[in-house]
PDB file of N, CA and C in Angstrom:
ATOM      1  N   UNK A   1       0.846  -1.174   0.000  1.00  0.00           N
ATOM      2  CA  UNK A   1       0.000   0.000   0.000  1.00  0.00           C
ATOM      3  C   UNK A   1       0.888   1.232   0.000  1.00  0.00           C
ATOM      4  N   UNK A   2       0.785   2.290  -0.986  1.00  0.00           N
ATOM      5  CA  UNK A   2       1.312   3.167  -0.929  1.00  0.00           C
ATOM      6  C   UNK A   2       1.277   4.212   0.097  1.00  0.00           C
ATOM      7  N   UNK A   3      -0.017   4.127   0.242  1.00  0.00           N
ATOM      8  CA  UNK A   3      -0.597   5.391   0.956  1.00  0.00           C
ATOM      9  C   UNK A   3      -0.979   4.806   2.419  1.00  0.00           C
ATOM     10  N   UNK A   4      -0.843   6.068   3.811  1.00  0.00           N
ATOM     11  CA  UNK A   4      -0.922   5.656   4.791  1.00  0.00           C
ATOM     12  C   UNK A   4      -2.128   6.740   5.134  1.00  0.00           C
ATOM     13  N   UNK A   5      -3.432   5.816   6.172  1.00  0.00           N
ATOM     14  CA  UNK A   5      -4.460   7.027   5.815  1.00  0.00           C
ATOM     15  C   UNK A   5      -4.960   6.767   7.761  1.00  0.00           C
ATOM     16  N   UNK A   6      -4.608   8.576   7.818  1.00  0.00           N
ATOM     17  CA  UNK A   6      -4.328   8.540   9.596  1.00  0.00           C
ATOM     18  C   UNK A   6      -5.747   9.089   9.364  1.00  0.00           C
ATOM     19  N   UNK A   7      -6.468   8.698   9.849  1.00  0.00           N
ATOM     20  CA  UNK A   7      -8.239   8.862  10.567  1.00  0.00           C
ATOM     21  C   UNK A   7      -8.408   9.493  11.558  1.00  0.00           C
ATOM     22  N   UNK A   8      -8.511  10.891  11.703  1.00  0.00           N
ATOM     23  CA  UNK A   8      -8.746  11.444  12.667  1.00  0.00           C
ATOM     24  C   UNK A   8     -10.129  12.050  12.919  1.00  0.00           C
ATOM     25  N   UNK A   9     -10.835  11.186  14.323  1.00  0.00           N
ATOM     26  CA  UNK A   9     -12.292  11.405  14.185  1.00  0.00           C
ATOM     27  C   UNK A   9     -12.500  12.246  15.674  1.00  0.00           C
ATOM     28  N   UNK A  10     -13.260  13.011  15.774  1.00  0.00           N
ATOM     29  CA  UNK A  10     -13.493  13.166  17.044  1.00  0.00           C
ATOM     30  C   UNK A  10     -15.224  13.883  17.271  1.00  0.00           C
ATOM     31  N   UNK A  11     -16.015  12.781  17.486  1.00  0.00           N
ATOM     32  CA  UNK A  11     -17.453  12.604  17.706  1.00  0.00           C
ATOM     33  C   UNK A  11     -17.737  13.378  19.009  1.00  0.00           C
ATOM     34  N   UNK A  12     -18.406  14.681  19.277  1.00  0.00           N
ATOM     35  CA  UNK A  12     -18.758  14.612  20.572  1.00  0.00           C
ATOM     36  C   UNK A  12     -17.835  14.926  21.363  1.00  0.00           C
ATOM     37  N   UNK A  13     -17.091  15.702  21.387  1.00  0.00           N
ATOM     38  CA  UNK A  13     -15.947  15.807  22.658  1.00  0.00           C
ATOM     39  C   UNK A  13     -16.081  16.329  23.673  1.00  0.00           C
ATOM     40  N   UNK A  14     -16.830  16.441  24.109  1.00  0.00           N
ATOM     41  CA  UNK A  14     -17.758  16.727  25.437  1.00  0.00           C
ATOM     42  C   UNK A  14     -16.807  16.780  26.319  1.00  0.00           C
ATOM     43  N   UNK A  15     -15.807  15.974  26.321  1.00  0.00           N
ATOM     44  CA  UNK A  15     -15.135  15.986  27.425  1.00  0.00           C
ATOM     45  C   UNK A  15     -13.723  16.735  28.085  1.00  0.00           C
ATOM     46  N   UNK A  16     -13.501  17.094  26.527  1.00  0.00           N
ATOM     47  CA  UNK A  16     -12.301  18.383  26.125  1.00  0.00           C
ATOM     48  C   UNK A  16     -12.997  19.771  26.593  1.00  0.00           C
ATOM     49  N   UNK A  17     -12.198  20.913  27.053  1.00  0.00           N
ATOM     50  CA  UNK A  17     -12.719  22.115  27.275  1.00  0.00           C
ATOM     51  C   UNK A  17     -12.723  22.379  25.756  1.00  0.00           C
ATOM     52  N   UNK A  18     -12.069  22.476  25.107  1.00  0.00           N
ATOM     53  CA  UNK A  18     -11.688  23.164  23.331  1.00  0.00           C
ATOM     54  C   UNK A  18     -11.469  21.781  22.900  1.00  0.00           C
ATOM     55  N   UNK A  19     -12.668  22.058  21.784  1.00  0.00           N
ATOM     56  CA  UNK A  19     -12.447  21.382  20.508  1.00  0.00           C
ATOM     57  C   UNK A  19     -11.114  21.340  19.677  1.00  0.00           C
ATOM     58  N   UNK A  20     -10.647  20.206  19.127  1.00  0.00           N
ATOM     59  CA  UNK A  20      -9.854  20.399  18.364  1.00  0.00           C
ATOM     60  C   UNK A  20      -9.908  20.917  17.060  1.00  0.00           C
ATOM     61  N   UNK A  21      -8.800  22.043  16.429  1.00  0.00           N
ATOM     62  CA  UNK A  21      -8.788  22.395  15.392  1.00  0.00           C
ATOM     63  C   UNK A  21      -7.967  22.330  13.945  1.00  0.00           C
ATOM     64  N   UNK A  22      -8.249  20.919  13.909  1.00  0.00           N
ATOM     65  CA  UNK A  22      -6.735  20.696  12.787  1.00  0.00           C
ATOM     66  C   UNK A  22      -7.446  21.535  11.462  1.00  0.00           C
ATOM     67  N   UNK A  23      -6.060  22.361  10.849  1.00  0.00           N
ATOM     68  CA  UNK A  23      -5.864  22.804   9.737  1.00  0.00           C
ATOM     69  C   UNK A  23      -6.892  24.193  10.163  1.00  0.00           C
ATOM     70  N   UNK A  24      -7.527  24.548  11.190  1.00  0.00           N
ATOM     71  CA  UNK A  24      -8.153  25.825  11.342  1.00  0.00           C
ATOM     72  C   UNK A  24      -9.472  25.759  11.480  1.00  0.00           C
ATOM     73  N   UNK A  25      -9.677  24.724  11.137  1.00  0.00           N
ATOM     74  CA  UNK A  25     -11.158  24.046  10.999  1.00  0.00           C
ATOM     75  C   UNK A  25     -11.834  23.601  12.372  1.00  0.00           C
ATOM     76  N   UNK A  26     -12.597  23.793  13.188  1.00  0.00           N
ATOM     77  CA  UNK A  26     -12.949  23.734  14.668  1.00  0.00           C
ATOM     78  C   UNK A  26     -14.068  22.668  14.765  1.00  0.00           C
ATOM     79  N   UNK A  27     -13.512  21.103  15.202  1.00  0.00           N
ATOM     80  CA  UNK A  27     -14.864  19.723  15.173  1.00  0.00           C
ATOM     81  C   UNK A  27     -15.775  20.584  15.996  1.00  0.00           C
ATOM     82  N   UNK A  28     -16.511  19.707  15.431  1.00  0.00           N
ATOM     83  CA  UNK A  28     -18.074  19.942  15.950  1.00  0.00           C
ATOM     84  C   UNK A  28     -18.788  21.330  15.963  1.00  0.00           C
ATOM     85  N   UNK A  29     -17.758  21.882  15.565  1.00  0.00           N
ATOM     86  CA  UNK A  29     -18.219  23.809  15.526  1.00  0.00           C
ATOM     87  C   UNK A  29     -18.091  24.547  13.909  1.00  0.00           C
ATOM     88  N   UNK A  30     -17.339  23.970  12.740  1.00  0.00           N
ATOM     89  CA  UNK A  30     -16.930  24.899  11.648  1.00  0.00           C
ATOM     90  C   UNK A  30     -18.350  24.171  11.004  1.00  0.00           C
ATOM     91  N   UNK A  31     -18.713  24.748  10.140  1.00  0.00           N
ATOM     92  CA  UNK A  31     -20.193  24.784   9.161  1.00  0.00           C
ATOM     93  C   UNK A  31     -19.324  24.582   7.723  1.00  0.00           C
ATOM     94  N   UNK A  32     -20.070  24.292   6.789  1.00  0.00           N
ATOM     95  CA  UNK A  32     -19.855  23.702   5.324  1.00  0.00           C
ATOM     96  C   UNK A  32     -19.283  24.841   5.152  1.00  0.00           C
ATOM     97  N   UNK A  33     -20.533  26.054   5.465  1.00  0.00           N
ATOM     98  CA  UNK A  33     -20.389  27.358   4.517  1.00  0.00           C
ATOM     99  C   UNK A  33     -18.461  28.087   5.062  1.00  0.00           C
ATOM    100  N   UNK A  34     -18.858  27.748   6.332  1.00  0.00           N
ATOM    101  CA  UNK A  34     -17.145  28.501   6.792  1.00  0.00           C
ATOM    102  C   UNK A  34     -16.177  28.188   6.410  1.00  0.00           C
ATOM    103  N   UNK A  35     -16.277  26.314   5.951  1.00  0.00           N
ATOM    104  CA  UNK A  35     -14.992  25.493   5.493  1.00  0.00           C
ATOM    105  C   UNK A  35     -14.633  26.090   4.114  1.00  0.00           C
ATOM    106  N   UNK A  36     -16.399  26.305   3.001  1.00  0.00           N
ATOM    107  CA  UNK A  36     -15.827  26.915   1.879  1.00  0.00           C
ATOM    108  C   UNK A  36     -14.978  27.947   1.584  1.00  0.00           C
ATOM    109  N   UNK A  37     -15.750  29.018   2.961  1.00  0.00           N
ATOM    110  CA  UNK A  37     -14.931  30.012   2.733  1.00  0.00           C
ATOM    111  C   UNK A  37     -13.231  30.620   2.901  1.00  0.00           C
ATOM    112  N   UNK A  38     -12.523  29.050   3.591  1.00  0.00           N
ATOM    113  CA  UNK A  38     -11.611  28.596   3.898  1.00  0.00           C
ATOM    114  C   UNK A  38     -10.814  28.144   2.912  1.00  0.00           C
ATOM    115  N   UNK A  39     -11.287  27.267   2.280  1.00  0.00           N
ATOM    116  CA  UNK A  39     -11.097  26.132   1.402  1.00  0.00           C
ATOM    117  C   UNK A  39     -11.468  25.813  -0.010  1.00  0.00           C
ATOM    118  N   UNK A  40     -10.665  25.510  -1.024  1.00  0.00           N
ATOM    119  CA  UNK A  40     -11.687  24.862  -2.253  1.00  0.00           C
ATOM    120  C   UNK A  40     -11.875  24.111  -1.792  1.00  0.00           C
ATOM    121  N   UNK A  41     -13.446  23.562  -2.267  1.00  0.00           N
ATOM    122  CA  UNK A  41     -13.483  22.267  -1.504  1.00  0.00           C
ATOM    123  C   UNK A  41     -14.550  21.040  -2.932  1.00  0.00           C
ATOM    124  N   UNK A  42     -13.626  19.942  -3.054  1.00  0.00           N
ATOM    125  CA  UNK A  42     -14.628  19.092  -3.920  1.00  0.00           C
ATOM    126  C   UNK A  42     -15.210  18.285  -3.369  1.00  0.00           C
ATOM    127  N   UNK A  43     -16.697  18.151  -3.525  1.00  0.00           N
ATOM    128  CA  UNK A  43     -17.703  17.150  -3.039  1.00  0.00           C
ATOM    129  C   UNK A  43     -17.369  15.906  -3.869  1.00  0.00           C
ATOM    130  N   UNK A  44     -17.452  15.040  -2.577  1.00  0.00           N
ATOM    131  CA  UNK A  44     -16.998  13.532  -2.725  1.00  0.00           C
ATOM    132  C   UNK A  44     -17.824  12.310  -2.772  1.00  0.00           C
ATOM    133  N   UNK A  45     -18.884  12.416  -1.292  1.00  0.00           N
ATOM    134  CA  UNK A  45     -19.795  11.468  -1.073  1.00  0.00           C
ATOM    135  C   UNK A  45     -20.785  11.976  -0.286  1.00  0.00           C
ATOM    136  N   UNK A  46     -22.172  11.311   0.085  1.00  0.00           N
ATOM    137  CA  UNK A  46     -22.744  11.566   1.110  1.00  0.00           C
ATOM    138  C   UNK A  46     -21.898  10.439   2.475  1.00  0.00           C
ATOM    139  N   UNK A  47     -21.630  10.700   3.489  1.00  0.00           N
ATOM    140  CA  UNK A  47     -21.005   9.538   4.314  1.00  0.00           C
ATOM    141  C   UNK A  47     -22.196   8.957   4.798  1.00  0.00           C
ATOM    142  N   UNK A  48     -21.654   7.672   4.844  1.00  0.00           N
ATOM    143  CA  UNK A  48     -22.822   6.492   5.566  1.00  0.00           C
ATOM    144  C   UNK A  48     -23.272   6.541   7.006  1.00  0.00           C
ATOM    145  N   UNK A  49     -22.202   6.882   7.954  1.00  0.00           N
ATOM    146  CA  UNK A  49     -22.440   6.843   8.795  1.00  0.00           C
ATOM    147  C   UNK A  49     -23.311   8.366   9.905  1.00  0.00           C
ATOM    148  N   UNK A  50     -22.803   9.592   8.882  1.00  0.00           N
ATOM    149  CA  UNK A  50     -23.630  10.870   9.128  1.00  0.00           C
ATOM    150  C   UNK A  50     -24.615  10.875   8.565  1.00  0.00           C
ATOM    151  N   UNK A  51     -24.712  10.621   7.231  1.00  0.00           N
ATOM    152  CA  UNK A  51     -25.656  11.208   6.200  1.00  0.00           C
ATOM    153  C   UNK A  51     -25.230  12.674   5.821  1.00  0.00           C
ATOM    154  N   UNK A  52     -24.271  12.888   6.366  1.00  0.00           N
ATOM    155  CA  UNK A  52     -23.832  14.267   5.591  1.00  0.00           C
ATOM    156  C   UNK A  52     -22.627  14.048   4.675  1.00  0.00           C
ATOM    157  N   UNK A  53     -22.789  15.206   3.878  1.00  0.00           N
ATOM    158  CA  UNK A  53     -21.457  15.383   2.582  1.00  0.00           C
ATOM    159  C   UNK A  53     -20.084  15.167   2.861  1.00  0.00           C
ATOM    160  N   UNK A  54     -19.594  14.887   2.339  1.00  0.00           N
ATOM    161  CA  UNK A  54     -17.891  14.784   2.446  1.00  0.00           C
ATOM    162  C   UNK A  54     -16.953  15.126   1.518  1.00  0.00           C
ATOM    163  N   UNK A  55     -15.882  16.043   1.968  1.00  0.00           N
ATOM    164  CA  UNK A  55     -15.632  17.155   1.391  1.00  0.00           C
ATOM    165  C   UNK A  55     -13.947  17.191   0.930  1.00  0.00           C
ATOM    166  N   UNK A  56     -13.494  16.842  -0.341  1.00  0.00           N
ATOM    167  CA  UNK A  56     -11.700  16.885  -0.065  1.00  0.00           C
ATOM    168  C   UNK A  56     -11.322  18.413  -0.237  1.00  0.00           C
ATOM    169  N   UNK A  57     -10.479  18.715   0.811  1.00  0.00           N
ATOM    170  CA  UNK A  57      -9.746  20.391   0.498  1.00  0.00           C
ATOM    171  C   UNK A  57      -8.665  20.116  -0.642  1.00  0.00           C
ATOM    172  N   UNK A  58      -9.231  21.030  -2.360  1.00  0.00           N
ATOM    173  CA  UNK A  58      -8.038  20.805  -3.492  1.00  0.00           C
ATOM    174  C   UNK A  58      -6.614  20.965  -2.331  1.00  0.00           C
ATOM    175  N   UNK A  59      -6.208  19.797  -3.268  1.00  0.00           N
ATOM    176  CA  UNK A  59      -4.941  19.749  -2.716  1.00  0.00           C
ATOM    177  C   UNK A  59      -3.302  20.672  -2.752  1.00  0.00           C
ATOM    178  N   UNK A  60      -3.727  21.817  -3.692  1.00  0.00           N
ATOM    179  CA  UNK A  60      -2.535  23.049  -3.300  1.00  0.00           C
ATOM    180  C   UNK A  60      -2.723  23.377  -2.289  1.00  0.00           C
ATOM    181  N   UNK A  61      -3.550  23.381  -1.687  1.00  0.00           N
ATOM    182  CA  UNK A  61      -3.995  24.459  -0.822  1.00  0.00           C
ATOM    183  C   UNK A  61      -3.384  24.368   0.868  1.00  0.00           C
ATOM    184  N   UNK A  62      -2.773  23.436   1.239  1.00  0.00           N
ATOM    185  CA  UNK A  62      -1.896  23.053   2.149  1.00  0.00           C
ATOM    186  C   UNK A  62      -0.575  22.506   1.670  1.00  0.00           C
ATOM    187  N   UNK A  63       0.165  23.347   2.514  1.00  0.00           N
ATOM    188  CA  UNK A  63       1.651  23.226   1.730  1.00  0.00           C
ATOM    189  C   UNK A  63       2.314  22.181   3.607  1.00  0.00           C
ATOM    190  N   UNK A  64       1.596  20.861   3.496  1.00  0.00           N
ATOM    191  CA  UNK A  64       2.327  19.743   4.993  1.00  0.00           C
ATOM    192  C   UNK A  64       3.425  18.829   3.736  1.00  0.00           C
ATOM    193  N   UNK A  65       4.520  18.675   3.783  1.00  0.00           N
ATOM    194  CA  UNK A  65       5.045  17.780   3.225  1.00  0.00           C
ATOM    195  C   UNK A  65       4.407  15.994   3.488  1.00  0.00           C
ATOM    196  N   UNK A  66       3.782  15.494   2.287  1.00  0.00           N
ATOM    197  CA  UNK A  66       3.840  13.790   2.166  1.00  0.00           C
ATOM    198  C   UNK A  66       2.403  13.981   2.637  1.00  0.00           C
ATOM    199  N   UNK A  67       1.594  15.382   2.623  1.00  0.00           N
ATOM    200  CA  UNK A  67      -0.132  15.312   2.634  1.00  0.00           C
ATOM    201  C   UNK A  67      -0.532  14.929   1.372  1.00  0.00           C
ATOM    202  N   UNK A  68      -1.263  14.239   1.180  1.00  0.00           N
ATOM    203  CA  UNK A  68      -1.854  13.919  -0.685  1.00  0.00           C
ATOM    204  C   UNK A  68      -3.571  13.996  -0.317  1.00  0.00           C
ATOM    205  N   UNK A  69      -3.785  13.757   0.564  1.00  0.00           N
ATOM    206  CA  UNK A  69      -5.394  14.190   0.528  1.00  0.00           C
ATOM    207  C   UNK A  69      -6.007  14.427   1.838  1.00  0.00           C
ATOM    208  N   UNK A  70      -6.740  15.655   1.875  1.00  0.00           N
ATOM    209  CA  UNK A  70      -7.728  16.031   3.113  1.00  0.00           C
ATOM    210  C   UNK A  70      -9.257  15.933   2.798  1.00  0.00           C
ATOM    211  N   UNK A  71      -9.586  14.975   3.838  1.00  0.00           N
ATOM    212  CA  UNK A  71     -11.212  14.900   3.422  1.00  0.00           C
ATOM    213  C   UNK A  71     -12.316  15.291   4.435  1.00  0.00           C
ATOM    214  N   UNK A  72     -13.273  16.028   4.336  1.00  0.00           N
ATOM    215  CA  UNK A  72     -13.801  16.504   4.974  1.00  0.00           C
ATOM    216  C   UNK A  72     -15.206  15.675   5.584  1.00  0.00           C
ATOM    217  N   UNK A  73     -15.462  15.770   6.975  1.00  0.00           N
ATOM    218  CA  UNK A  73     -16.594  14.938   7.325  1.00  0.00           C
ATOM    219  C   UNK A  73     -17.893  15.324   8.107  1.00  0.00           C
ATOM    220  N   UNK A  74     -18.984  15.649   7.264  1.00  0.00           N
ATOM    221  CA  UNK A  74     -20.219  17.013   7.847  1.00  0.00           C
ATOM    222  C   UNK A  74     -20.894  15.911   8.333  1.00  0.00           C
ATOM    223  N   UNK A  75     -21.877  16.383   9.249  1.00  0.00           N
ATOM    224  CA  UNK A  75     -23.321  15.891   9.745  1.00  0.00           C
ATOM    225  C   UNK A  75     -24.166  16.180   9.172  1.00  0.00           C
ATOM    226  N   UNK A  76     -25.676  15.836   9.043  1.00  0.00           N
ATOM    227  CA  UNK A  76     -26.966  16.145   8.024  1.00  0.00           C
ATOM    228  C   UNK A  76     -26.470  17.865   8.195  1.00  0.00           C
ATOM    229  N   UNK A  77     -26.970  18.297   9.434  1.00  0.00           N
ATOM    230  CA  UNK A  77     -26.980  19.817   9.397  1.00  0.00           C
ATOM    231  C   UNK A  77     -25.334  20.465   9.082  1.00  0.00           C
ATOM    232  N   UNK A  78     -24.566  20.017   8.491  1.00  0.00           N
ATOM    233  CA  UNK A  78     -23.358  20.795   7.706  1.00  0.00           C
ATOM    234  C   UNK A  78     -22.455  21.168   9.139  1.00  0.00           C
ATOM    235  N   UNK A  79     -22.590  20.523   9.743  1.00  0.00           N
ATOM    236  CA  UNK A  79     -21.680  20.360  11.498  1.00  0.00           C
ATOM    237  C   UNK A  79     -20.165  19.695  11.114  1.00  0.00           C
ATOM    238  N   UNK A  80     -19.413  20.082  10.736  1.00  0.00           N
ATOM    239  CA  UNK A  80     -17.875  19.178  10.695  1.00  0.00           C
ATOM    240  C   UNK A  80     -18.097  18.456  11.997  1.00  0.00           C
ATOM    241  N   UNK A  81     -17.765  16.949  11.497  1.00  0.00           N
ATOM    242  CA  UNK A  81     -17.760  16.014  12.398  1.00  0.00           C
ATOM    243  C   UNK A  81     -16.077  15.062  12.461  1.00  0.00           C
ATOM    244  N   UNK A  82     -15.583  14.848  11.291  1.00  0.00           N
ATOM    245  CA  UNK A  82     -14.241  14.900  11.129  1.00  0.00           C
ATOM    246  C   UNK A  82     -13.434  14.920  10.146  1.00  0.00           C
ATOM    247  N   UNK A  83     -11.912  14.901  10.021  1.00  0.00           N
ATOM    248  CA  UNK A  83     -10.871  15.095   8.854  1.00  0.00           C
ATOM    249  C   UNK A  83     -10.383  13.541   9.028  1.00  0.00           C
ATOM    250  N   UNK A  84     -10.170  13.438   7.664  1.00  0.00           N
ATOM    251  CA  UNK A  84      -9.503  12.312   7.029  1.00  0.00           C
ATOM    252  C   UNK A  84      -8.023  12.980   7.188  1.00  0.00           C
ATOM    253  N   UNK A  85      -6.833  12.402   7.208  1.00  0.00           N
ATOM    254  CA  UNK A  85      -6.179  13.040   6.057  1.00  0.00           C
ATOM    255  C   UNK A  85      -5.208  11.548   5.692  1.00  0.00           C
ATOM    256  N   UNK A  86      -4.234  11.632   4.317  1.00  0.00           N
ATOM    257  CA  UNK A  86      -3.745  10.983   3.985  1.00  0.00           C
ATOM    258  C   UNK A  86      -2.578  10.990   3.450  1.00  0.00           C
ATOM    259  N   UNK A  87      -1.403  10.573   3.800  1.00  0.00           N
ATOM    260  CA  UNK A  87      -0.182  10.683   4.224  1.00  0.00           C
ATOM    261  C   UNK A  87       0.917   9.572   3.242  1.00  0.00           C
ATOM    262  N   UNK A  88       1.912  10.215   2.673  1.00  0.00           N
ATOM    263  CA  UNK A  88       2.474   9.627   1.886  1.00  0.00           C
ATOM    264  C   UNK A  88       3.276   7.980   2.933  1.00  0.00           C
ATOM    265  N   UNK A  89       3.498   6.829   2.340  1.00  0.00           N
ATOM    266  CA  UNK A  89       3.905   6.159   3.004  1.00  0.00           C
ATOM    267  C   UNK A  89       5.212   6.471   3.829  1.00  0.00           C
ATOM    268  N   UNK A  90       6.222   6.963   3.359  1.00  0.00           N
ATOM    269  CA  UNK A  90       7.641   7.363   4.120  1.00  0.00           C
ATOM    270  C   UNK A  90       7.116   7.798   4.876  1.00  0.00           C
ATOM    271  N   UNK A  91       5.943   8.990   4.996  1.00  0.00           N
ATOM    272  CA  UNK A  91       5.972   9.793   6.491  1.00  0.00           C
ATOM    273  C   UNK A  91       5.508   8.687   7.973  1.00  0.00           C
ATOM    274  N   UNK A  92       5.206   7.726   7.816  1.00  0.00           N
ATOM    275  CA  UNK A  92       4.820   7.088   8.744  1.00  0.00           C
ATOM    276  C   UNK A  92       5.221   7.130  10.083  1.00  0.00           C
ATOM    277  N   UNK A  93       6.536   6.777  10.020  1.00  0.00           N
ATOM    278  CA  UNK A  93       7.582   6.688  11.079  1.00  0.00           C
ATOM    279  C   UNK A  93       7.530   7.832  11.833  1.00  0.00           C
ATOM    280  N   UNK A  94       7.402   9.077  11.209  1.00  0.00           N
ATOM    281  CA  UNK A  94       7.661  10.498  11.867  1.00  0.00           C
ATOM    282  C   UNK A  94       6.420  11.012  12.398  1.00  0.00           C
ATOM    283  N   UNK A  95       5.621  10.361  11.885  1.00  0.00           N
ATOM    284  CA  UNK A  95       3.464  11.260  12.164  1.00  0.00           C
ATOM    285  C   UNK A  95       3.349  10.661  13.176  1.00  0.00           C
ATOM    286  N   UNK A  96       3.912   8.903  13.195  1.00  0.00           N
ATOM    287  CA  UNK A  96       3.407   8.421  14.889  1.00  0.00           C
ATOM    288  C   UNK A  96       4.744   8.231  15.796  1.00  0.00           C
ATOM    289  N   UNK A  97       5.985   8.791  15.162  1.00  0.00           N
ATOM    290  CA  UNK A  97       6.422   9.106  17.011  1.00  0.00           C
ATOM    291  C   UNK A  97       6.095  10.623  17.330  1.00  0.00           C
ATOM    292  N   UNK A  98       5.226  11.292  16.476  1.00  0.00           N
ATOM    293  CA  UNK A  98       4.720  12.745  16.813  1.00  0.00           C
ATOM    294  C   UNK A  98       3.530  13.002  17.460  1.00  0.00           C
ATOM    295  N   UNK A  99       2.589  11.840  16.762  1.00  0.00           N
ATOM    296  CA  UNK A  99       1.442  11.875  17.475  1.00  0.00           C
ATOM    297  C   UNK A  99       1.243  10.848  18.486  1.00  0.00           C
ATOM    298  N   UNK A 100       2.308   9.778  19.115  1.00  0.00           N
ATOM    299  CA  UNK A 100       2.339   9.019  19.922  1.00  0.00           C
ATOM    300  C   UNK A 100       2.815  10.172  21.254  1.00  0.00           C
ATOM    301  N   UNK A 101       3.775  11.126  21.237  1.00  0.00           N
ATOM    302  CA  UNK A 101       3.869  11.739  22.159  1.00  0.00           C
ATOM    303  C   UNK A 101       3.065  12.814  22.789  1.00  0.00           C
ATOM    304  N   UNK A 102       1.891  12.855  22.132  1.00  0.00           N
ATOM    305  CA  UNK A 102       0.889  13.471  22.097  1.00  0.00           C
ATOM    306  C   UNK A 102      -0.510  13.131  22.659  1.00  0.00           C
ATOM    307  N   UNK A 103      -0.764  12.053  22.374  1.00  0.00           N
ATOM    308  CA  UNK A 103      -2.117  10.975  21.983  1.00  0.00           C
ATOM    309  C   UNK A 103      -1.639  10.369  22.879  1.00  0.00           C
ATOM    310  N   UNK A 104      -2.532   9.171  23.152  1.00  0.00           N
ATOM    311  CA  UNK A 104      -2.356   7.675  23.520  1.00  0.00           C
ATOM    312  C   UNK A 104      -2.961   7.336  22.645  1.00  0.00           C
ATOM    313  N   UNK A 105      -2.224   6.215  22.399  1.00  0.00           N
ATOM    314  CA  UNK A 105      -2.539   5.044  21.087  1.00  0.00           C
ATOM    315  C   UNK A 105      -3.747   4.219  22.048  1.00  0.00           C
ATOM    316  N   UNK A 106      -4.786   4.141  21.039  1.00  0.00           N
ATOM    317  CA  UNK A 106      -5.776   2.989  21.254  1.00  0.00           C
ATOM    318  C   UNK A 106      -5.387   1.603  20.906  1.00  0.00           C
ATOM    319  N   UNK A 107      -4.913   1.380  19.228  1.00  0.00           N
ATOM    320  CA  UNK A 107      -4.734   0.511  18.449  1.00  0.00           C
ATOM    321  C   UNK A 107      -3.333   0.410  17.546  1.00  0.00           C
ATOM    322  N   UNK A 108      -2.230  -0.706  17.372  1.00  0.00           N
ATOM    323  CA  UNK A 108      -1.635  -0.269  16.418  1.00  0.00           C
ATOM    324  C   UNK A 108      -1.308  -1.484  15.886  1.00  0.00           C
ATOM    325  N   UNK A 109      -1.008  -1.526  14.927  1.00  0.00           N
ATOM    326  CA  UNK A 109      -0.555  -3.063  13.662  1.00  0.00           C
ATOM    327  C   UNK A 109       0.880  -2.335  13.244  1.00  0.00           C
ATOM    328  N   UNK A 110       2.393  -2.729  13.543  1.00  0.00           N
ATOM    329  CA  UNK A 110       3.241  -2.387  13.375  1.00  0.00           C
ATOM    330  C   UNK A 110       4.289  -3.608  12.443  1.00  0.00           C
ATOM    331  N   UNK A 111       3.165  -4.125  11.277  1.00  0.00           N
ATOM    332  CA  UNK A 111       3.909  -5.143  10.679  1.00  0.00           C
ATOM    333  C   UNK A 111       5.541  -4.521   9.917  1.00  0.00           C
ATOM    334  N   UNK A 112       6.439  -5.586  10.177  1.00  0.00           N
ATOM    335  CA  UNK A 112       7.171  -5.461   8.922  1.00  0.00           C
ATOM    336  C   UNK A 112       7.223  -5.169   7.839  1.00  0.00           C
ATOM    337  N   UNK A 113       6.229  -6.612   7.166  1.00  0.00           N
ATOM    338  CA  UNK A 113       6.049  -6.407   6.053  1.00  0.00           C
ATOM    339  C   UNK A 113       4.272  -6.554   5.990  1.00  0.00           C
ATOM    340  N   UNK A 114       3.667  -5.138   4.805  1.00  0.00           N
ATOM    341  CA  UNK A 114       2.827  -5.183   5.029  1.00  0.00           C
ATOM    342  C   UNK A 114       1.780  -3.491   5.583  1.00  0.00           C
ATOM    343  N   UNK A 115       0.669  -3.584   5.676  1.00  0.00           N
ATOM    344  CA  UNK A 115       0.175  -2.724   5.881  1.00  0.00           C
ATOM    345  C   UNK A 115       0.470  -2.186   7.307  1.00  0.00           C
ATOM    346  N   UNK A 116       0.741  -0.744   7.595  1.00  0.00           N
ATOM    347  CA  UNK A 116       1.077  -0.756   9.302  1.00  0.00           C
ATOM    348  C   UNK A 116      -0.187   0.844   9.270  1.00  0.00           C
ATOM    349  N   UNK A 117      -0.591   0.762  10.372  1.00  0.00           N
ATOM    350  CA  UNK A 117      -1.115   1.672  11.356  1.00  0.00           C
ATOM    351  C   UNK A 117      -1.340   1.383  12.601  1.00  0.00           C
ATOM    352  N   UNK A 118      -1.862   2.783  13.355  1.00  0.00           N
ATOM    353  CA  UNK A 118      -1.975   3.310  14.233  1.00  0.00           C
ATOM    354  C   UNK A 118      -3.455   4.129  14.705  1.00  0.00           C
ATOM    355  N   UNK A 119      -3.848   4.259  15.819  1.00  0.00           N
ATOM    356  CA  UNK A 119      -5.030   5.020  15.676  1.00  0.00           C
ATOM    357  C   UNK A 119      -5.050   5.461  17.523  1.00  0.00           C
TER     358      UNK A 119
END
């Protein structure tokens, strides 16, 4: 697999004082209309599990080295619910001893050979 695709969801964070805001974008708080006005943005899918749209930011538009795609994840009412993003394979090594010192890991598959993530 070429591509390494870090899933960053965060449903409800009720339990954080501040929402998180990757790329400027605020879960559970930025609206379709604010992301546009942020962002080009191409419509992708309705998601299965919201029923809302899903959204990739054109990809000039963030200059992260080994980013190849940001995808956007609304609720029916246009509520950002979460970001995809997707990460060239080399960066692997460096995104999770960055976000391991950060995070606690829930889950990780650290094959040799073979598909590896983290979550």
């Amino acid at each position: 697999m070429k591509k390494l695709v870090l899933l960053i969801v965060f449903f409800y964070s009720s339990l954080l004082y501040a929402n998180p805001s990757p790329f400027g974008l605020e879960i559970n708080k930025t609206t379709l209309k604010e992301a546009k006005e942020k962002y080009t943005l191409n419509f992708d899918d309705t998601n299965f599990y919201s029923n809302g749209p899903m959204y990739y930011i054109k990809n000039n538009e963030l200059d992260i080295d080994g980013l190849e795609s940001v995808l956007l994840i609304f609720s029916k009412d246009e509520k950002l619910l979460a970001i995809s993003t997707t990460f060239g394979k080399y960066k692997f090594k460096s995104l999770k001893e960055n976000l391991s010192q950060k995070y606690q890991l829930v889950e990780k598959k650290l094959e040799f050979v073979g598909d590896q993530y983290v979550k």
